[in-house]
PDB file of N, CA and C in Angstrom:
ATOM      1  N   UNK A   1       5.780  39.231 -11.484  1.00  0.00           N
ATOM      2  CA  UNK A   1       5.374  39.709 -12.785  1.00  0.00           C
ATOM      3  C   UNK A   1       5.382  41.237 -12.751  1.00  0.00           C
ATOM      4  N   UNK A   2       6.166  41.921 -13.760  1.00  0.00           N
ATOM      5  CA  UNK A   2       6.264  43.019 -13.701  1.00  0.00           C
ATOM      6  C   UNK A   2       5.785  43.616 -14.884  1.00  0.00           C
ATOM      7  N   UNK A   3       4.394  44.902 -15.175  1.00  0.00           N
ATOM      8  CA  UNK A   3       4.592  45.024 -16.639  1.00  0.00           C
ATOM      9  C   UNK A   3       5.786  46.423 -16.964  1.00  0.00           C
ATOM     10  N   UNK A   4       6.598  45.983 -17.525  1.00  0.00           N
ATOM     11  CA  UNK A   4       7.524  46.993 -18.337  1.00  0.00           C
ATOM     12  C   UNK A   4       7.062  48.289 -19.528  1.00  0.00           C
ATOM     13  N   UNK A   5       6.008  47.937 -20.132  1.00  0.00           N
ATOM     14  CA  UNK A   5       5.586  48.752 -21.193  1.00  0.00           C
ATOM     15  C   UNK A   5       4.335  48.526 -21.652  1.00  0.00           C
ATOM     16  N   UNK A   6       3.485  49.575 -21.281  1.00  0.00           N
ATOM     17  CA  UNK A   6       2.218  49.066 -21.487  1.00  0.00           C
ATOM     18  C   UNK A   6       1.760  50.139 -22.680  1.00  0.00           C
ATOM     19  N   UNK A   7       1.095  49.434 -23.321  1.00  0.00           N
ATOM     20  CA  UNK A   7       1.037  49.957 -25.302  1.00  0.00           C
ATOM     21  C   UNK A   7      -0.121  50.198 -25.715  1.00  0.00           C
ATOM     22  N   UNK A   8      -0.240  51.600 -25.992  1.00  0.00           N
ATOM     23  CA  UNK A   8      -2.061  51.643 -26.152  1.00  0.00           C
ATOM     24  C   UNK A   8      -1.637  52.391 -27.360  1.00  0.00           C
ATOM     25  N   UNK A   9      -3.052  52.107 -28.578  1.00  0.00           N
ATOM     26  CA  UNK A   9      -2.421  52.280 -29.913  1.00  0.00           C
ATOM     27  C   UNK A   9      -4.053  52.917 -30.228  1.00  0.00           C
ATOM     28  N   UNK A  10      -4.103  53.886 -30.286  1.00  0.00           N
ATOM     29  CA  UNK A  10      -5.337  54.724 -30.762  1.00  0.00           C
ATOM     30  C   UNK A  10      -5.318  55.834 -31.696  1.00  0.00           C
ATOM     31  N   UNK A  11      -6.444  56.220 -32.431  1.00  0.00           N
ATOM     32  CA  UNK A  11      -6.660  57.121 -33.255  1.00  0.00           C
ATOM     33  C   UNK A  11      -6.364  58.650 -32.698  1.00  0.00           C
ATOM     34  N   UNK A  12      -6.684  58.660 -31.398  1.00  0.00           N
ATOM     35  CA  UNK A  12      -6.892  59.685 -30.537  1.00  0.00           C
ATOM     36  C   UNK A  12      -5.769  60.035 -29.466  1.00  0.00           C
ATOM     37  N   UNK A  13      -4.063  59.784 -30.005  1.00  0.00           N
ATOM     38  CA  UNK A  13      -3.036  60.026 -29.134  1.00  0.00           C
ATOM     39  C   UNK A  13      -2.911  61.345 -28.203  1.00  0.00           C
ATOM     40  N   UNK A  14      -3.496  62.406 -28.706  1.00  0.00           N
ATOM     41  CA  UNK A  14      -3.539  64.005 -28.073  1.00  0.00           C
ATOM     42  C   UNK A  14      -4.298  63.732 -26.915  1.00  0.00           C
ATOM     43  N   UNK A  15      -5.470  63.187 -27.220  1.00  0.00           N
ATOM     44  CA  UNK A  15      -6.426  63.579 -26.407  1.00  0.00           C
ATOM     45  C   UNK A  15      -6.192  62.616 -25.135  1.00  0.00           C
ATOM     46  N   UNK A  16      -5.683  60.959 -25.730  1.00  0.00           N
ATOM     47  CA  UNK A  16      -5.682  59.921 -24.275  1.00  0.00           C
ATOM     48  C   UNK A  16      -4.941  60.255 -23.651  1.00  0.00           C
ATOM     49  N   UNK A  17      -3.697  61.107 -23.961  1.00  0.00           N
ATOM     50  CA  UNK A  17      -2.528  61.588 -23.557  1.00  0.00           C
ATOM     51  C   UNK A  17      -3.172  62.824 -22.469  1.00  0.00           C
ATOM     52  N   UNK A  18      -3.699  63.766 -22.468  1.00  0.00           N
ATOM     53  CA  UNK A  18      -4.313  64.658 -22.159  1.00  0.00           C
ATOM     54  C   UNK A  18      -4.946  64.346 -20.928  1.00  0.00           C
ATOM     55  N   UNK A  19      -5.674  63.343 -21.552  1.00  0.00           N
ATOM     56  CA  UNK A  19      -6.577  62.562 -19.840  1.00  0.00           C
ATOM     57  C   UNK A  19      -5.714  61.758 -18.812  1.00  0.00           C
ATOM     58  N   UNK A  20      -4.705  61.169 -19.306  1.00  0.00           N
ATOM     59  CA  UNK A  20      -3.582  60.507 -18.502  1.00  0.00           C
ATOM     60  C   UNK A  20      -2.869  62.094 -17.768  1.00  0.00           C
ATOM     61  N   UNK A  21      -2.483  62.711 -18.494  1.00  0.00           N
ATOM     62  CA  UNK A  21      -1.800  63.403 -17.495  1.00  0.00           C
ATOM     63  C   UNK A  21      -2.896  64.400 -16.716  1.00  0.00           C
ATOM     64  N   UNK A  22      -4.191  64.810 -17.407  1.00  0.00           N
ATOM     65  CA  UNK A  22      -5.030  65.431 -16.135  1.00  0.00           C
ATOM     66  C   UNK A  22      -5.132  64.467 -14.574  1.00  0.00           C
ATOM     67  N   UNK A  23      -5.694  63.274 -15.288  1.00  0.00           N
ATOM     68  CA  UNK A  23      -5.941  61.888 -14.383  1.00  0.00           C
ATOM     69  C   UNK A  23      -4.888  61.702 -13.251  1.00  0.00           C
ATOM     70  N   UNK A  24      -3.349  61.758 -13.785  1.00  0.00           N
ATOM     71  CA  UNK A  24      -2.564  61.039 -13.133  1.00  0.00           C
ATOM     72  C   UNK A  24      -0.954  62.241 -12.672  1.00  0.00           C
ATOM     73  N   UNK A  25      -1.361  63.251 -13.178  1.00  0.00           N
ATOM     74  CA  UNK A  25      -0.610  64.334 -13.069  1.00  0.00           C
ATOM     75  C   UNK A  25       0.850  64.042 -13.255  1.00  0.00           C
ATOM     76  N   UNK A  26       0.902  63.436 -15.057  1.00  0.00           N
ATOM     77  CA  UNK A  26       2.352  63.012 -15.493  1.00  0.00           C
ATOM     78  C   UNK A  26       2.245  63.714 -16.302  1.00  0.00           C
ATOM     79  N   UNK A  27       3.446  64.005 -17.084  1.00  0.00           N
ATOM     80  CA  UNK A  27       3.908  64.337 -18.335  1.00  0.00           C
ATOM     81  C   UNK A  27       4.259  63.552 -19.842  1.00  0.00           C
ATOM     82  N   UNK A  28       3.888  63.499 -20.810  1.00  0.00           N
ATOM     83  CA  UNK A  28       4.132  62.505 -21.785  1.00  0.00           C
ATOM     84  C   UNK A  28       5.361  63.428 -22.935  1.00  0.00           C
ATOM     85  N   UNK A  29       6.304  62.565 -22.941  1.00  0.00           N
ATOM     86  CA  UNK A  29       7.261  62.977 -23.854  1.00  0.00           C
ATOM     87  C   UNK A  29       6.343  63.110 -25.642  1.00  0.00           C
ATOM     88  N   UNK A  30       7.520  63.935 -26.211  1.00  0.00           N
ATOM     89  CA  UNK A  30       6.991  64.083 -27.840  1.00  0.00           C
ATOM     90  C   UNK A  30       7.273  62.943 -28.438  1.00  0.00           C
ATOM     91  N   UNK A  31       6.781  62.208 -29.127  1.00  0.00           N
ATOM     92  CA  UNK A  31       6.873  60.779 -30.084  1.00  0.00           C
ATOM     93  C   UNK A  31       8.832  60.061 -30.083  1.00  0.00           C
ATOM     94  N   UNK A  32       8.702  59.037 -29.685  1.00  0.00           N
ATOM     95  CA  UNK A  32       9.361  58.325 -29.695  1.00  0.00           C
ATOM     96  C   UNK A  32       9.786  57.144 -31.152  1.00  0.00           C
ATOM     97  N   UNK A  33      10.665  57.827 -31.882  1.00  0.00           N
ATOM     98  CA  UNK A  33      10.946  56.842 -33.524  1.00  0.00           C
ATOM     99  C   UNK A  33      11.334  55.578 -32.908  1.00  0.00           C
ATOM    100  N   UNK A  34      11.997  55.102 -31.897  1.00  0.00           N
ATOM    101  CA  UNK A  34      12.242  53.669 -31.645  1.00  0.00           C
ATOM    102  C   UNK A  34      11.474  52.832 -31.437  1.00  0.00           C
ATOM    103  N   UNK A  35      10.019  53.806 -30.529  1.00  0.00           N
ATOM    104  CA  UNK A  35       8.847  52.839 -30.348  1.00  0.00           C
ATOM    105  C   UNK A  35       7.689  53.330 -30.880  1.00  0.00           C
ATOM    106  N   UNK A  36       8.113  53.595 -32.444  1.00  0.00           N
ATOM    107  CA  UNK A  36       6.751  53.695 -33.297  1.00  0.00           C
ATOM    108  C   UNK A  36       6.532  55.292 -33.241  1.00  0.00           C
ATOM    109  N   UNK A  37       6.788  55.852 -32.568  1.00  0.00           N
ATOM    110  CA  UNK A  37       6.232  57.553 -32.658  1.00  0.00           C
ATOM    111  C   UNK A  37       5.738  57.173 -31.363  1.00  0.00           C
ATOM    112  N   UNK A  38       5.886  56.527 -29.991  1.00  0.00           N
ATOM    113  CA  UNK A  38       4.510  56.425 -28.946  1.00  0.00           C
ATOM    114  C   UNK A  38       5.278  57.692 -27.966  1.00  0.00           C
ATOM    115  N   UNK A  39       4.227  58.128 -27.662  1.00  0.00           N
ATOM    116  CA  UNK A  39       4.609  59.706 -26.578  1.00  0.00           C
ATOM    117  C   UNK A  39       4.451  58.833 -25.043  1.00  0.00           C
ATOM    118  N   UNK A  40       5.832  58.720 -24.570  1.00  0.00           N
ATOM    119  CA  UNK A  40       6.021  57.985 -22.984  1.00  0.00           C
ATOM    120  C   UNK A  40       5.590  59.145 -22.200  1.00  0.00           C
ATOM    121  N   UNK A  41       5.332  57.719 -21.004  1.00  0.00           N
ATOM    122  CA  UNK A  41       5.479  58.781 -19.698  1.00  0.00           C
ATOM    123  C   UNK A  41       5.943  57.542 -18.927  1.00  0.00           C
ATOM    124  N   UNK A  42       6.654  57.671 -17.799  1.00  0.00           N
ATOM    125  CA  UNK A  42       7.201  56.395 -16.478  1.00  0.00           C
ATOM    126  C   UNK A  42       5.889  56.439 -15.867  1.00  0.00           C
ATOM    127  N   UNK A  43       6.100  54.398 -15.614  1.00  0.00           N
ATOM    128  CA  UNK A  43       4.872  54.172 -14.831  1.00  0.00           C
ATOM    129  C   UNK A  43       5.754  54.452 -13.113  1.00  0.00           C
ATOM    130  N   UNK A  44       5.180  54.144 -12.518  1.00  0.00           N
ATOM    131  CA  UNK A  44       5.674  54.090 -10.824  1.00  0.00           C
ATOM    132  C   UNK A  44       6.672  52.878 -10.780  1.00  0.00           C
ATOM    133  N   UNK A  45       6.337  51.857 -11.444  1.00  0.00           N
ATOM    134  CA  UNK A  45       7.212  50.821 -10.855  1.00  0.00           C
ATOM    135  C   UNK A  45       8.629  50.969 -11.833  1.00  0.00           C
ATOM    136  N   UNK A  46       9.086  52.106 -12.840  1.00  0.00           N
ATOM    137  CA  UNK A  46      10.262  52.875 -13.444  1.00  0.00           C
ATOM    138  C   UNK A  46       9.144  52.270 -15.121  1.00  0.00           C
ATOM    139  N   UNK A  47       9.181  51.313 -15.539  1.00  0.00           N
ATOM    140  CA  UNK A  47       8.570  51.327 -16.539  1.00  0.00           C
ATOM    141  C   UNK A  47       8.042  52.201 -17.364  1.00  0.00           C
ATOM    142  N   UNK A  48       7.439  52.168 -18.868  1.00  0.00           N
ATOM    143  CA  UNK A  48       7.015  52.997 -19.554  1.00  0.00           C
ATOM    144  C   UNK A  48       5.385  52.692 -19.960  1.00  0.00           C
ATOM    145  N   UNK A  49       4.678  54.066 -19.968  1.00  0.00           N
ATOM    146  CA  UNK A  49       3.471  54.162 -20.814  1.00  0.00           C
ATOM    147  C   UNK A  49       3.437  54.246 -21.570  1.00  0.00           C
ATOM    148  N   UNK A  50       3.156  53.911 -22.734  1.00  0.00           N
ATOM    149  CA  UNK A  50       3.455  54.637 -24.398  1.00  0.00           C
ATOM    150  C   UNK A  50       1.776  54.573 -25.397  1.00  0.00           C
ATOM    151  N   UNK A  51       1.575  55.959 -25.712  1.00  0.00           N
ATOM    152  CA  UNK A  51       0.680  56.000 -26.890  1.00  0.00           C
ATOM    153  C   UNK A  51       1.071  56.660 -27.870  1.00  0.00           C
ATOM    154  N   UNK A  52       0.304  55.510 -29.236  1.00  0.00           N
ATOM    155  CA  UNK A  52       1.075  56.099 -30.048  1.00  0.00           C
ATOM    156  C   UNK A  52       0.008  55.873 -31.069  1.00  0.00           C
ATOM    157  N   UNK A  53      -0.292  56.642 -32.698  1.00  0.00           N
ATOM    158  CA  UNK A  53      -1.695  55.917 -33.409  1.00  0.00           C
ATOM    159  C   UNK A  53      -1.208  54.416 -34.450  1.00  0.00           C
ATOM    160  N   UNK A  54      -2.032  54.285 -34.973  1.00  0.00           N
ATOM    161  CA  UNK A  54      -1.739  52.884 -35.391  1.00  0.00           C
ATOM    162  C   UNK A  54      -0.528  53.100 -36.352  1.00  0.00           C
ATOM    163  N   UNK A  55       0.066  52.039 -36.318  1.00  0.00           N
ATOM    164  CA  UNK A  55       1.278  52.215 -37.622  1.00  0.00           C
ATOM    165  C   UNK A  55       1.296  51.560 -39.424  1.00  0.00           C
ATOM    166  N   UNK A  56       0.545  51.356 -39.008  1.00  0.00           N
ATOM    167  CA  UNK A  56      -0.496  50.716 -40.529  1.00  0.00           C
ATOM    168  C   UNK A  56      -1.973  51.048 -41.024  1.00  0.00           C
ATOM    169  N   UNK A  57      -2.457  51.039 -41.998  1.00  0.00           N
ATOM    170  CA  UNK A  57      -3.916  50.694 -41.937  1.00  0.00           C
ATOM    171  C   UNK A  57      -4.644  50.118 -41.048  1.00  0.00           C
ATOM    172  N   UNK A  58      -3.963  48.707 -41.260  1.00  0.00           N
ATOM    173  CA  UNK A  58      -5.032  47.164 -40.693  1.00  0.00           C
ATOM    174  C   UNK A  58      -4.824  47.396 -39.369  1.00  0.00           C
ATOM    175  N   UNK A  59      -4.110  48.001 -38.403  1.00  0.00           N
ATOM    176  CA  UNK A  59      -3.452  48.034 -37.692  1.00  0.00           C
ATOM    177  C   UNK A  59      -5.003  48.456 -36.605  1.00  0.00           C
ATOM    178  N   UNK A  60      -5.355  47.657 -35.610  1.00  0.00           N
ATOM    179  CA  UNK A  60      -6.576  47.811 -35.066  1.00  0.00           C
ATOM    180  C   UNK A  60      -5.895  49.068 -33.752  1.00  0.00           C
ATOM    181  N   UNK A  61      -6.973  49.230 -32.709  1.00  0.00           N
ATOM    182  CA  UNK A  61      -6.624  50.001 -31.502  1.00  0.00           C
ATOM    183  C   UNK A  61      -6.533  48.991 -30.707  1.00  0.00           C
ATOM    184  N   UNK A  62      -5.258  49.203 -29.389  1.00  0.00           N
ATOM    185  CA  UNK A  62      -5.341  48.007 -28.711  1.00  0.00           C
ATOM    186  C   UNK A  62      -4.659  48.470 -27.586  1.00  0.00           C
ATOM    187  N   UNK A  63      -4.428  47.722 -26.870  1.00  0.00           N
ATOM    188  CA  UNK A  63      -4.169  48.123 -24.850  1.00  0.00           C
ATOM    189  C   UNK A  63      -3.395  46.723 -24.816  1.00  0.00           C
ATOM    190  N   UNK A  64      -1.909  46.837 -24.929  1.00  0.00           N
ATOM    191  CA  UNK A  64      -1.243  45.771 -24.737  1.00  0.00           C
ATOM    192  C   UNK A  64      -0.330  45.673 -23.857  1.00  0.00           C
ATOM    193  N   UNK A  65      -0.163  45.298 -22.738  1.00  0.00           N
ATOM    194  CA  UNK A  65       0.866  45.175 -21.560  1.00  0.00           C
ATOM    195  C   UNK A  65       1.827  44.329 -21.855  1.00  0.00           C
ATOM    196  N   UNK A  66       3.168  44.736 -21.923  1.00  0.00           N
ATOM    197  CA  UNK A  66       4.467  43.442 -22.090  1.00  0.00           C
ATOM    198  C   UNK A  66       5.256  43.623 -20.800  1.00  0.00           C
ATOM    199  N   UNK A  67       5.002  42.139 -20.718  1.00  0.00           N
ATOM    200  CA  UNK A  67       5.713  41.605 -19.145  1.00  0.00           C
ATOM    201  C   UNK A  67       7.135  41.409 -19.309  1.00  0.00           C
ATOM    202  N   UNK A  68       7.992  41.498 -18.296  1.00  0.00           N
ATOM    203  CA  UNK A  68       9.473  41.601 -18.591  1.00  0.00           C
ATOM    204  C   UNK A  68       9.677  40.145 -18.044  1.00  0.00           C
ATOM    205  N   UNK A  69      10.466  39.597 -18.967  1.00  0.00           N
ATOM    206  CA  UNK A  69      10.956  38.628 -19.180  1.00  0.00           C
ATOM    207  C   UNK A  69      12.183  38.479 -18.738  1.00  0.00           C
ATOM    208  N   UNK A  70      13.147  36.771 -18.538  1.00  0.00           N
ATOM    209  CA  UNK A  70      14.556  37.054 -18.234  1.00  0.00           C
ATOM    210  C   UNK A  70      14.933  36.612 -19.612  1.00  0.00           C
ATOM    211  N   UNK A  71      14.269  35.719 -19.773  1.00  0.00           N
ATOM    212  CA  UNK A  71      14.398  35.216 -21.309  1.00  0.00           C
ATOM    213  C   UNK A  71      13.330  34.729 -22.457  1.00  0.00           C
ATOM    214  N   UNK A  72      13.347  36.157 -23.374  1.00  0.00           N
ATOM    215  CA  UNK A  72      12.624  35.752 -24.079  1.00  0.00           C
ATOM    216  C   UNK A  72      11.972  34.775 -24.813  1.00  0.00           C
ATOM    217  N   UNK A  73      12.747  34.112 -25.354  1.00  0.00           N
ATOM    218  CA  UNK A  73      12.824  33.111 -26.052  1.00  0.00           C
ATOM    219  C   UNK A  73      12.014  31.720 -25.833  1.00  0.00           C
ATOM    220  N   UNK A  74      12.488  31.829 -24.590  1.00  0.00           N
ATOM    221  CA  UNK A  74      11.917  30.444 -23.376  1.00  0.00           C
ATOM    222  C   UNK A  74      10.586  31.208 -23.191  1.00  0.00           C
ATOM    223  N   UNK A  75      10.129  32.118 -23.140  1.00  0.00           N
ATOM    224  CA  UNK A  75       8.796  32.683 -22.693  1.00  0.00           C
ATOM    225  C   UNK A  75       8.348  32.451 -24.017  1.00  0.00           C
ATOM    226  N   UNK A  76       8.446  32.793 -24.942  1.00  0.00           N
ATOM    227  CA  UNK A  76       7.319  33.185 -25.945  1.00  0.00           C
ATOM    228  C   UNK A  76       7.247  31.178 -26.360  1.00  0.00           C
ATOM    229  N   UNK A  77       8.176  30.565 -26.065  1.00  0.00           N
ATOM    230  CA  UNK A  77       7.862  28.931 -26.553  1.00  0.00           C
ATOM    231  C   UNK A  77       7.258  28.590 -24.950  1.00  0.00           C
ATOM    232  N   UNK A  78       6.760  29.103 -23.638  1.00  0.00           N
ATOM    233  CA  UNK A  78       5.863  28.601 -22.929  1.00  0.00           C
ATOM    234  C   UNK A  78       4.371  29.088 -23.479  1.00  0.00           C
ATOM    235  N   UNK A  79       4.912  30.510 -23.874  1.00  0.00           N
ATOM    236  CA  UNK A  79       3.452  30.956 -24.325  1.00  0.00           C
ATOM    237  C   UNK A  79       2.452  30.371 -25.262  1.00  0.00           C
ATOM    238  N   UNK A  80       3.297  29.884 -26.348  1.00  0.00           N
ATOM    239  CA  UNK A  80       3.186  28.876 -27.054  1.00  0.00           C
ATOM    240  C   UNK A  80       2.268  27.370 -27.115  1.00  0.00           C
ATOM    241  N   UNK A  81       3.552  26.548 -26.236  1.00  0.00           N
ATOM    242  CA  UNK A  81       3.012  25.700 -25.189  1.00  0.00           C
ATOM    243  C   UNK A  81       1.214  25.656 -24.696  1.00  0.00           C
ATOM    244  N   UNK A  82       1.569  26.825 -24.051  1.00  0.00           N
ATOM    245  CA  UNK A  82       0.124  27.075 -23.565  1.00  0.00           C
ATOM    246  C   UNK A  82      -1.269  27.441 -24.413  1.00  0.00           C
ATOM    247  N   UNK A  83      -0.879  27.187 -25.577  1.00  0.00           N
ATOM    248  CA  UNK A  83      -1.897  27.447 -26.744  1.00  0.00           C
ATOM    249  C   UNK A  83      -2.113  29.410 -27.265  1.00  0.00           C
ATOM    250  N   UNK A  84      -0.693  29.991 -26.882  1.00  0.00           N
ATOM    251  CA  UNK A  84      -0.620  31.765 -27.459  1.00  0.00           C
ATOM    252  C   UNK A  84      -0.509  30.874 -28.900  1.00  0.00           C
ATOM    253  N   UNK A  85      -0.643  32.103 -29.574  1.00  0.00           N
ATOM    254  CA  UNK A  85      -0.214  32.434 -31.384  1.00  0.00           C
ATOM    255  C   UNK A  85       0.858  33.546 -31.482  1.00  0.00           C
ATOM    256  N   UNK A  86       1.842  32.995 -32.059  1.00  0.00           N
ATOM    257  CA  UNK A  86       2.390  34.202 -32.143  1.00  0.00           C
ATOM    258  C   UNK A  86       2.429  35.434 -33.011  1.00  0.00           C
ATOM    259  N   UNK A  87       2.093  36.316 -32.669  1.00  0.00           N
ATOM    260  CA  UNK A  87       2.068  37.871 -33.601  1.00  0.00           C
ATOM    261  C   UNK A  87       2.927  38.254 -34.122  1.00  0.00           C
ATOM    262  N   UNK A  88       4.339  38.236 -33.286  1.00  0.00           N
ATOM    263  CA  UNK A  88       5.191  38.839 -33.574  1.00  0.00           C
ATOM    264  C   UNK A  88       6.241  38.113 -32.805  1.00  0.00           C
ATOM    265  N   UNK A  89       7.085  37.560 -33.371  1.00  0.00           N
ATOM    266  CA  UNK A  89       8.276  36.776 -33.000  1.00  0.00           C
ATOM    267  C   UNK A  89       9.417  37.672 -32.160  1.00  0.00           C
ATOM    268  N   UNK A  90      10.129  37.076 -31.882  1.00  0.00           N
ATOM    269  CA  UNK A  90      11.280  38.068 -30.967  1.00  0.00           C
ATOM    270  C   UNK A  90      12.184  38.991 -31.378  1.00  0.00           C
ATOM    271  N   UNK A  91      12.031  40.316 -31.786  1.00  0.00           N
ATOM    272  CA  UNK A  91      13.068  41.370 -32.316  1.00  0.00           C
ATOM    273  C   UNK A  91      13.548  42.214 -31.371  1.00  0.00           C
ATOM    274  N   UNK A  92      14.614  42.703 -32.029  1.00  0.00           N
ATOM    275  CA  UNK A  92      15.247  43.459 -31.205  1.00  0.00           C
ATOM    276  C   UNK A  92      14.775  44.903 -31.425  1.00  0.00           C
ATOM    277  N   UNK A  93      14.926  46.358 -30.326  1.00  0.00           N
ATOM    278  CA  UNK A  93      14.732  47.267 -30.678  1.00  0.00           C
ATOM    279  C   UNK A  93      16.437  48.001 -30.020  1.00  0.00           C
ATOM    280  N   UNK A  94      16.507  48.536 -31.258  1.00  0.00           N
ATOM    281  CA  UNK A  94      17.924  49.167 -30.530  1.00  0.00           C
ATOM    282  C   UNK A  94      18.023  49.835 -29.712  1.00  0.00           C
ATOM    283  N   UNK A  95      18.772  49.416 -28.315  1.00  0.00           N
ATOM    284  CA  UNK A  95      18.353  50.807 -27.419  1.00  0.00           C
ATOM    285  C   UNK A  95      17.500  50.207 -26.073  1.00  0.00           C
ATOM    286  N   UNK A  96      16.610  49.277 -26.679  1.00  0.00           N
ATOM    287  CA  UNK A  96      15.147  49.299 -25.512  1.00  0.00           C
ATOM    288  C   UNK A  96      15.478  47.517 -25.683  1.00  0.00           C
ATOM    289  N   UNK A  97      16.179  46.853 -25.808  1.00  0.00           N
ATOM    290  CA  UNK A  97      15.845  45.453 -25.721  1.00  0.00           C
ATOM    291  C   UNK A  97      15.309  44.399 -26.740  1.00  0.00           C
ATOM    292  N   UNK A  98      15.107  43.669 -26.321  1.00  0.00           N
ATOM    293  CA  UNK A  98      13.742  42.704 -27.307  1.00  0.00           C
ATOM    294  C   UNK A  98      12.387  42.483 -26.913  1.00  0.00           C
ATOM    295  N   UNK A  99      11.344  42.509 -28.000  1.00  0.00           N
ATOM    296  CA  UNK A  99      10.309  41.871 -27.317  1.00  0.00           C
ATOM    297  C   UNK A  99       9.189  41.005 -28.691  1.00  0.00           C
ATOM    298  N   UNK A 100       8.258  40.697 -27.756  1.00  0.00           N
ATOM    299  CA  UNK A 100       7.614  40.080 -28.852  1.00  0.00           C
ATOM    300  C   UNK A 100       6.236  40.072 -28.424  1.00  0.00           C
ATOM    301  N   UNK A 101       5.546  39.541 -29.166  1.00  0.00           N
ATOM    302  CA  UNK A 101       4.005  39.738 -28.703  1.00  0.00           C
ATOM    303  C   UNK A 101       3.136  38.614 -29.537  1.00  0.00           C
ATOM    304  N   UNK A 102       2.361  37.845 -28.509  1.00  0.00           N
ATOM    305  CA  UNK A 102       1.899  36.694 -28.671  1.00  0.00           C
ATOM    306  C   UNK A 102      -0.008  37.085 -28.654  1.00  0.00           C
ATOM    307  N   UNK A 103      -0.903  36.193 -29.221  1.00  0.00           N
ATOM    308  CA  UNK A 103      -1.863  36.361 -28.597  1.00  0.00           C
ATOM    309  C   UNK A 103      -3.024  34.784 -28.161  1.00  0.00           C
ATOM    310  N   UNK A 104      -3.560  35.410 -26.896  1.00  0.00           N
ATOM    311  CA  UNK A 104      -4.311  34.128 -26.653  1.00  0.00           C
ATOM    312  C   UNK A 104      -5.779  35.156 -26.410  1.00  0.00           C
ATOM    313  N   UNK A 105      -6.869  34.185 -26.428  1.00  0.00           N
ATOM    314  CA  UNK A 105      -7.793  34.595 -26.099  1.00  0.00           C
ATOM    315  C   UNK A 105      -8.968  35.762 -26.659  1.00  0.00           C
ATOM    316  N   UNK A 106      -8.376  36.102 -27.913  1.00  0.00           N
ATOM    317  CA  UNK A 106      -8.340  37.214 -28.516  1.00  0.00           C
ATOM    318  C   UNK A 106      -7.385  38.423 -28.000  1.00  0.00           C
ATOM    319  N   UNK A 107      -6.727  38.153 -27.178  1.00  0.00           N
ATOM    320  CA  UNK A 107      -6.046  39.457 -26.108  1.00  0.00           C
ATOM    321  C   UNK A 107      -4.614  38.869 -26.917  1.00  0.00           C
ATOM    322  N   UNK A 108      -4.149  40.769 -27.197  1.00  0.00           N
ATOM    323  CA  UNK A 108      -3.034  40.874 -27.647  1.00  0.00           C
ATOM    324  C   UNK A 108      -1.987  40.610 -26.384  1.00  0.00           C
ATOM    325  N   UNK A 109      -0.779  40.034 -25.841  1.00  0.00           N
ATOM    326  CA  UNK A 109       0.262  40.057 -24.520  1.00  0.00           C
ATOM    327  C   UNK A 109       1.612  40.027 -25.002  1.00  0.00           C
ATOM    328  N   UNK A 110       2.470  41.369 -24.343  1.00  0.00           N
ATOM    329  CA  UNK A 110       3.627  41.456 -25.245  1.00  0.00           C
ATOM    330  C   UNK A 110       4.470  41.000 -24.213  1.00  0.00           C
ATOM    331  N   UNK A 111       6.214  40.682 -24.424  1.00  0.00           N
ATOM    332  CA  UNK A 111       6.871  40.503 -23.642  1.00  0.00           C
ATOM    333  C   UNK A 111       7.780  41.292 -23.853  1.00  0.00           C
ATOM    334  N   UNK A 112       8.957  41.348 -22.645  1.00  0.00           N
ATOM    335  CA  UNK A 112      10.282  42.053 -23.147  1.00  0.00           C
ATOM    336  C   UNK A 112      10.933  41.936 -21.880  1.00  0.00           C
ATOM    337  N   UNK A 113      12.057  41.632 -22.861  1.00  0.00           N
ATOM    338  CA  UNK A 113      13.504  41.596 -21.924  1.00  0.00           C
ATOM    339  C   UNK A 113      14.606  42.634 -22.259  1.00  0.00           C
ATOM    340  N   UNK A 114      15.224  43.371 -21.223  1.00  0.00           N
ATOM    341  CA  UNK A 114      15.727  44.266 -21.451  1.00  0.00           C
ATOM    342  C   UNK A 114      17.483  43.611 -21.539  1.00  0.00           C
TER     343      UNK A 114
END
């Protein structure tokens, strides 16, 4: 299990950004339009960090890790299976793959296959 992109969606992008790179002595790129406006940085295992603020109103704050998948499709119908809901069905992002994002437990869990 690998997480690929882990998604934190807050009011406060300057500042979490700020403490990640004091904390962890990275750099966060300027807003990203493919993934919402989120300002990356690479995790260690090549993966991405991304914060970015909400993209809606309703749109709550949230800390969502998406696991890389070989195939989506088949994942989000185990997730399923296993009593997830799905949030967000399987789209594509141009560029970065597909992913989707299910939730169980009250916990948001995204996936993606590159």
């Amino acid at each position: 299990m690998q997480v690929h992109y882990l998604e934190i969606v807050t009011q406060e992008v300057d500042a979490t950004c700020a403490a990640y790179e004091r904390l962890h002595s990275v750099k966060f790129s300027e807003g990203d339009p493919g993934l919402g406006n989120a300002r990356t940085a690479t995790l260690a295992n090549g993966g991405k960090i991304g914060v970015r603020a909400p993209m809606h109103e309703s749109e709550e704050p949230v800390v969502r890790p998406y696991l890389l998948v070989e195939d989506i499709d088949a994942a989000i119908e185990s997730a399923v299976s296993a009593g997830g809901e799905i949030a967000l069905p399987p789209m594509e992002i141009p560029g970065y793959g597909r992913f989707a994002i299910y939730i169980q437990g009250g916990n948001h869990h995204g996936l993606w296959q590159m």
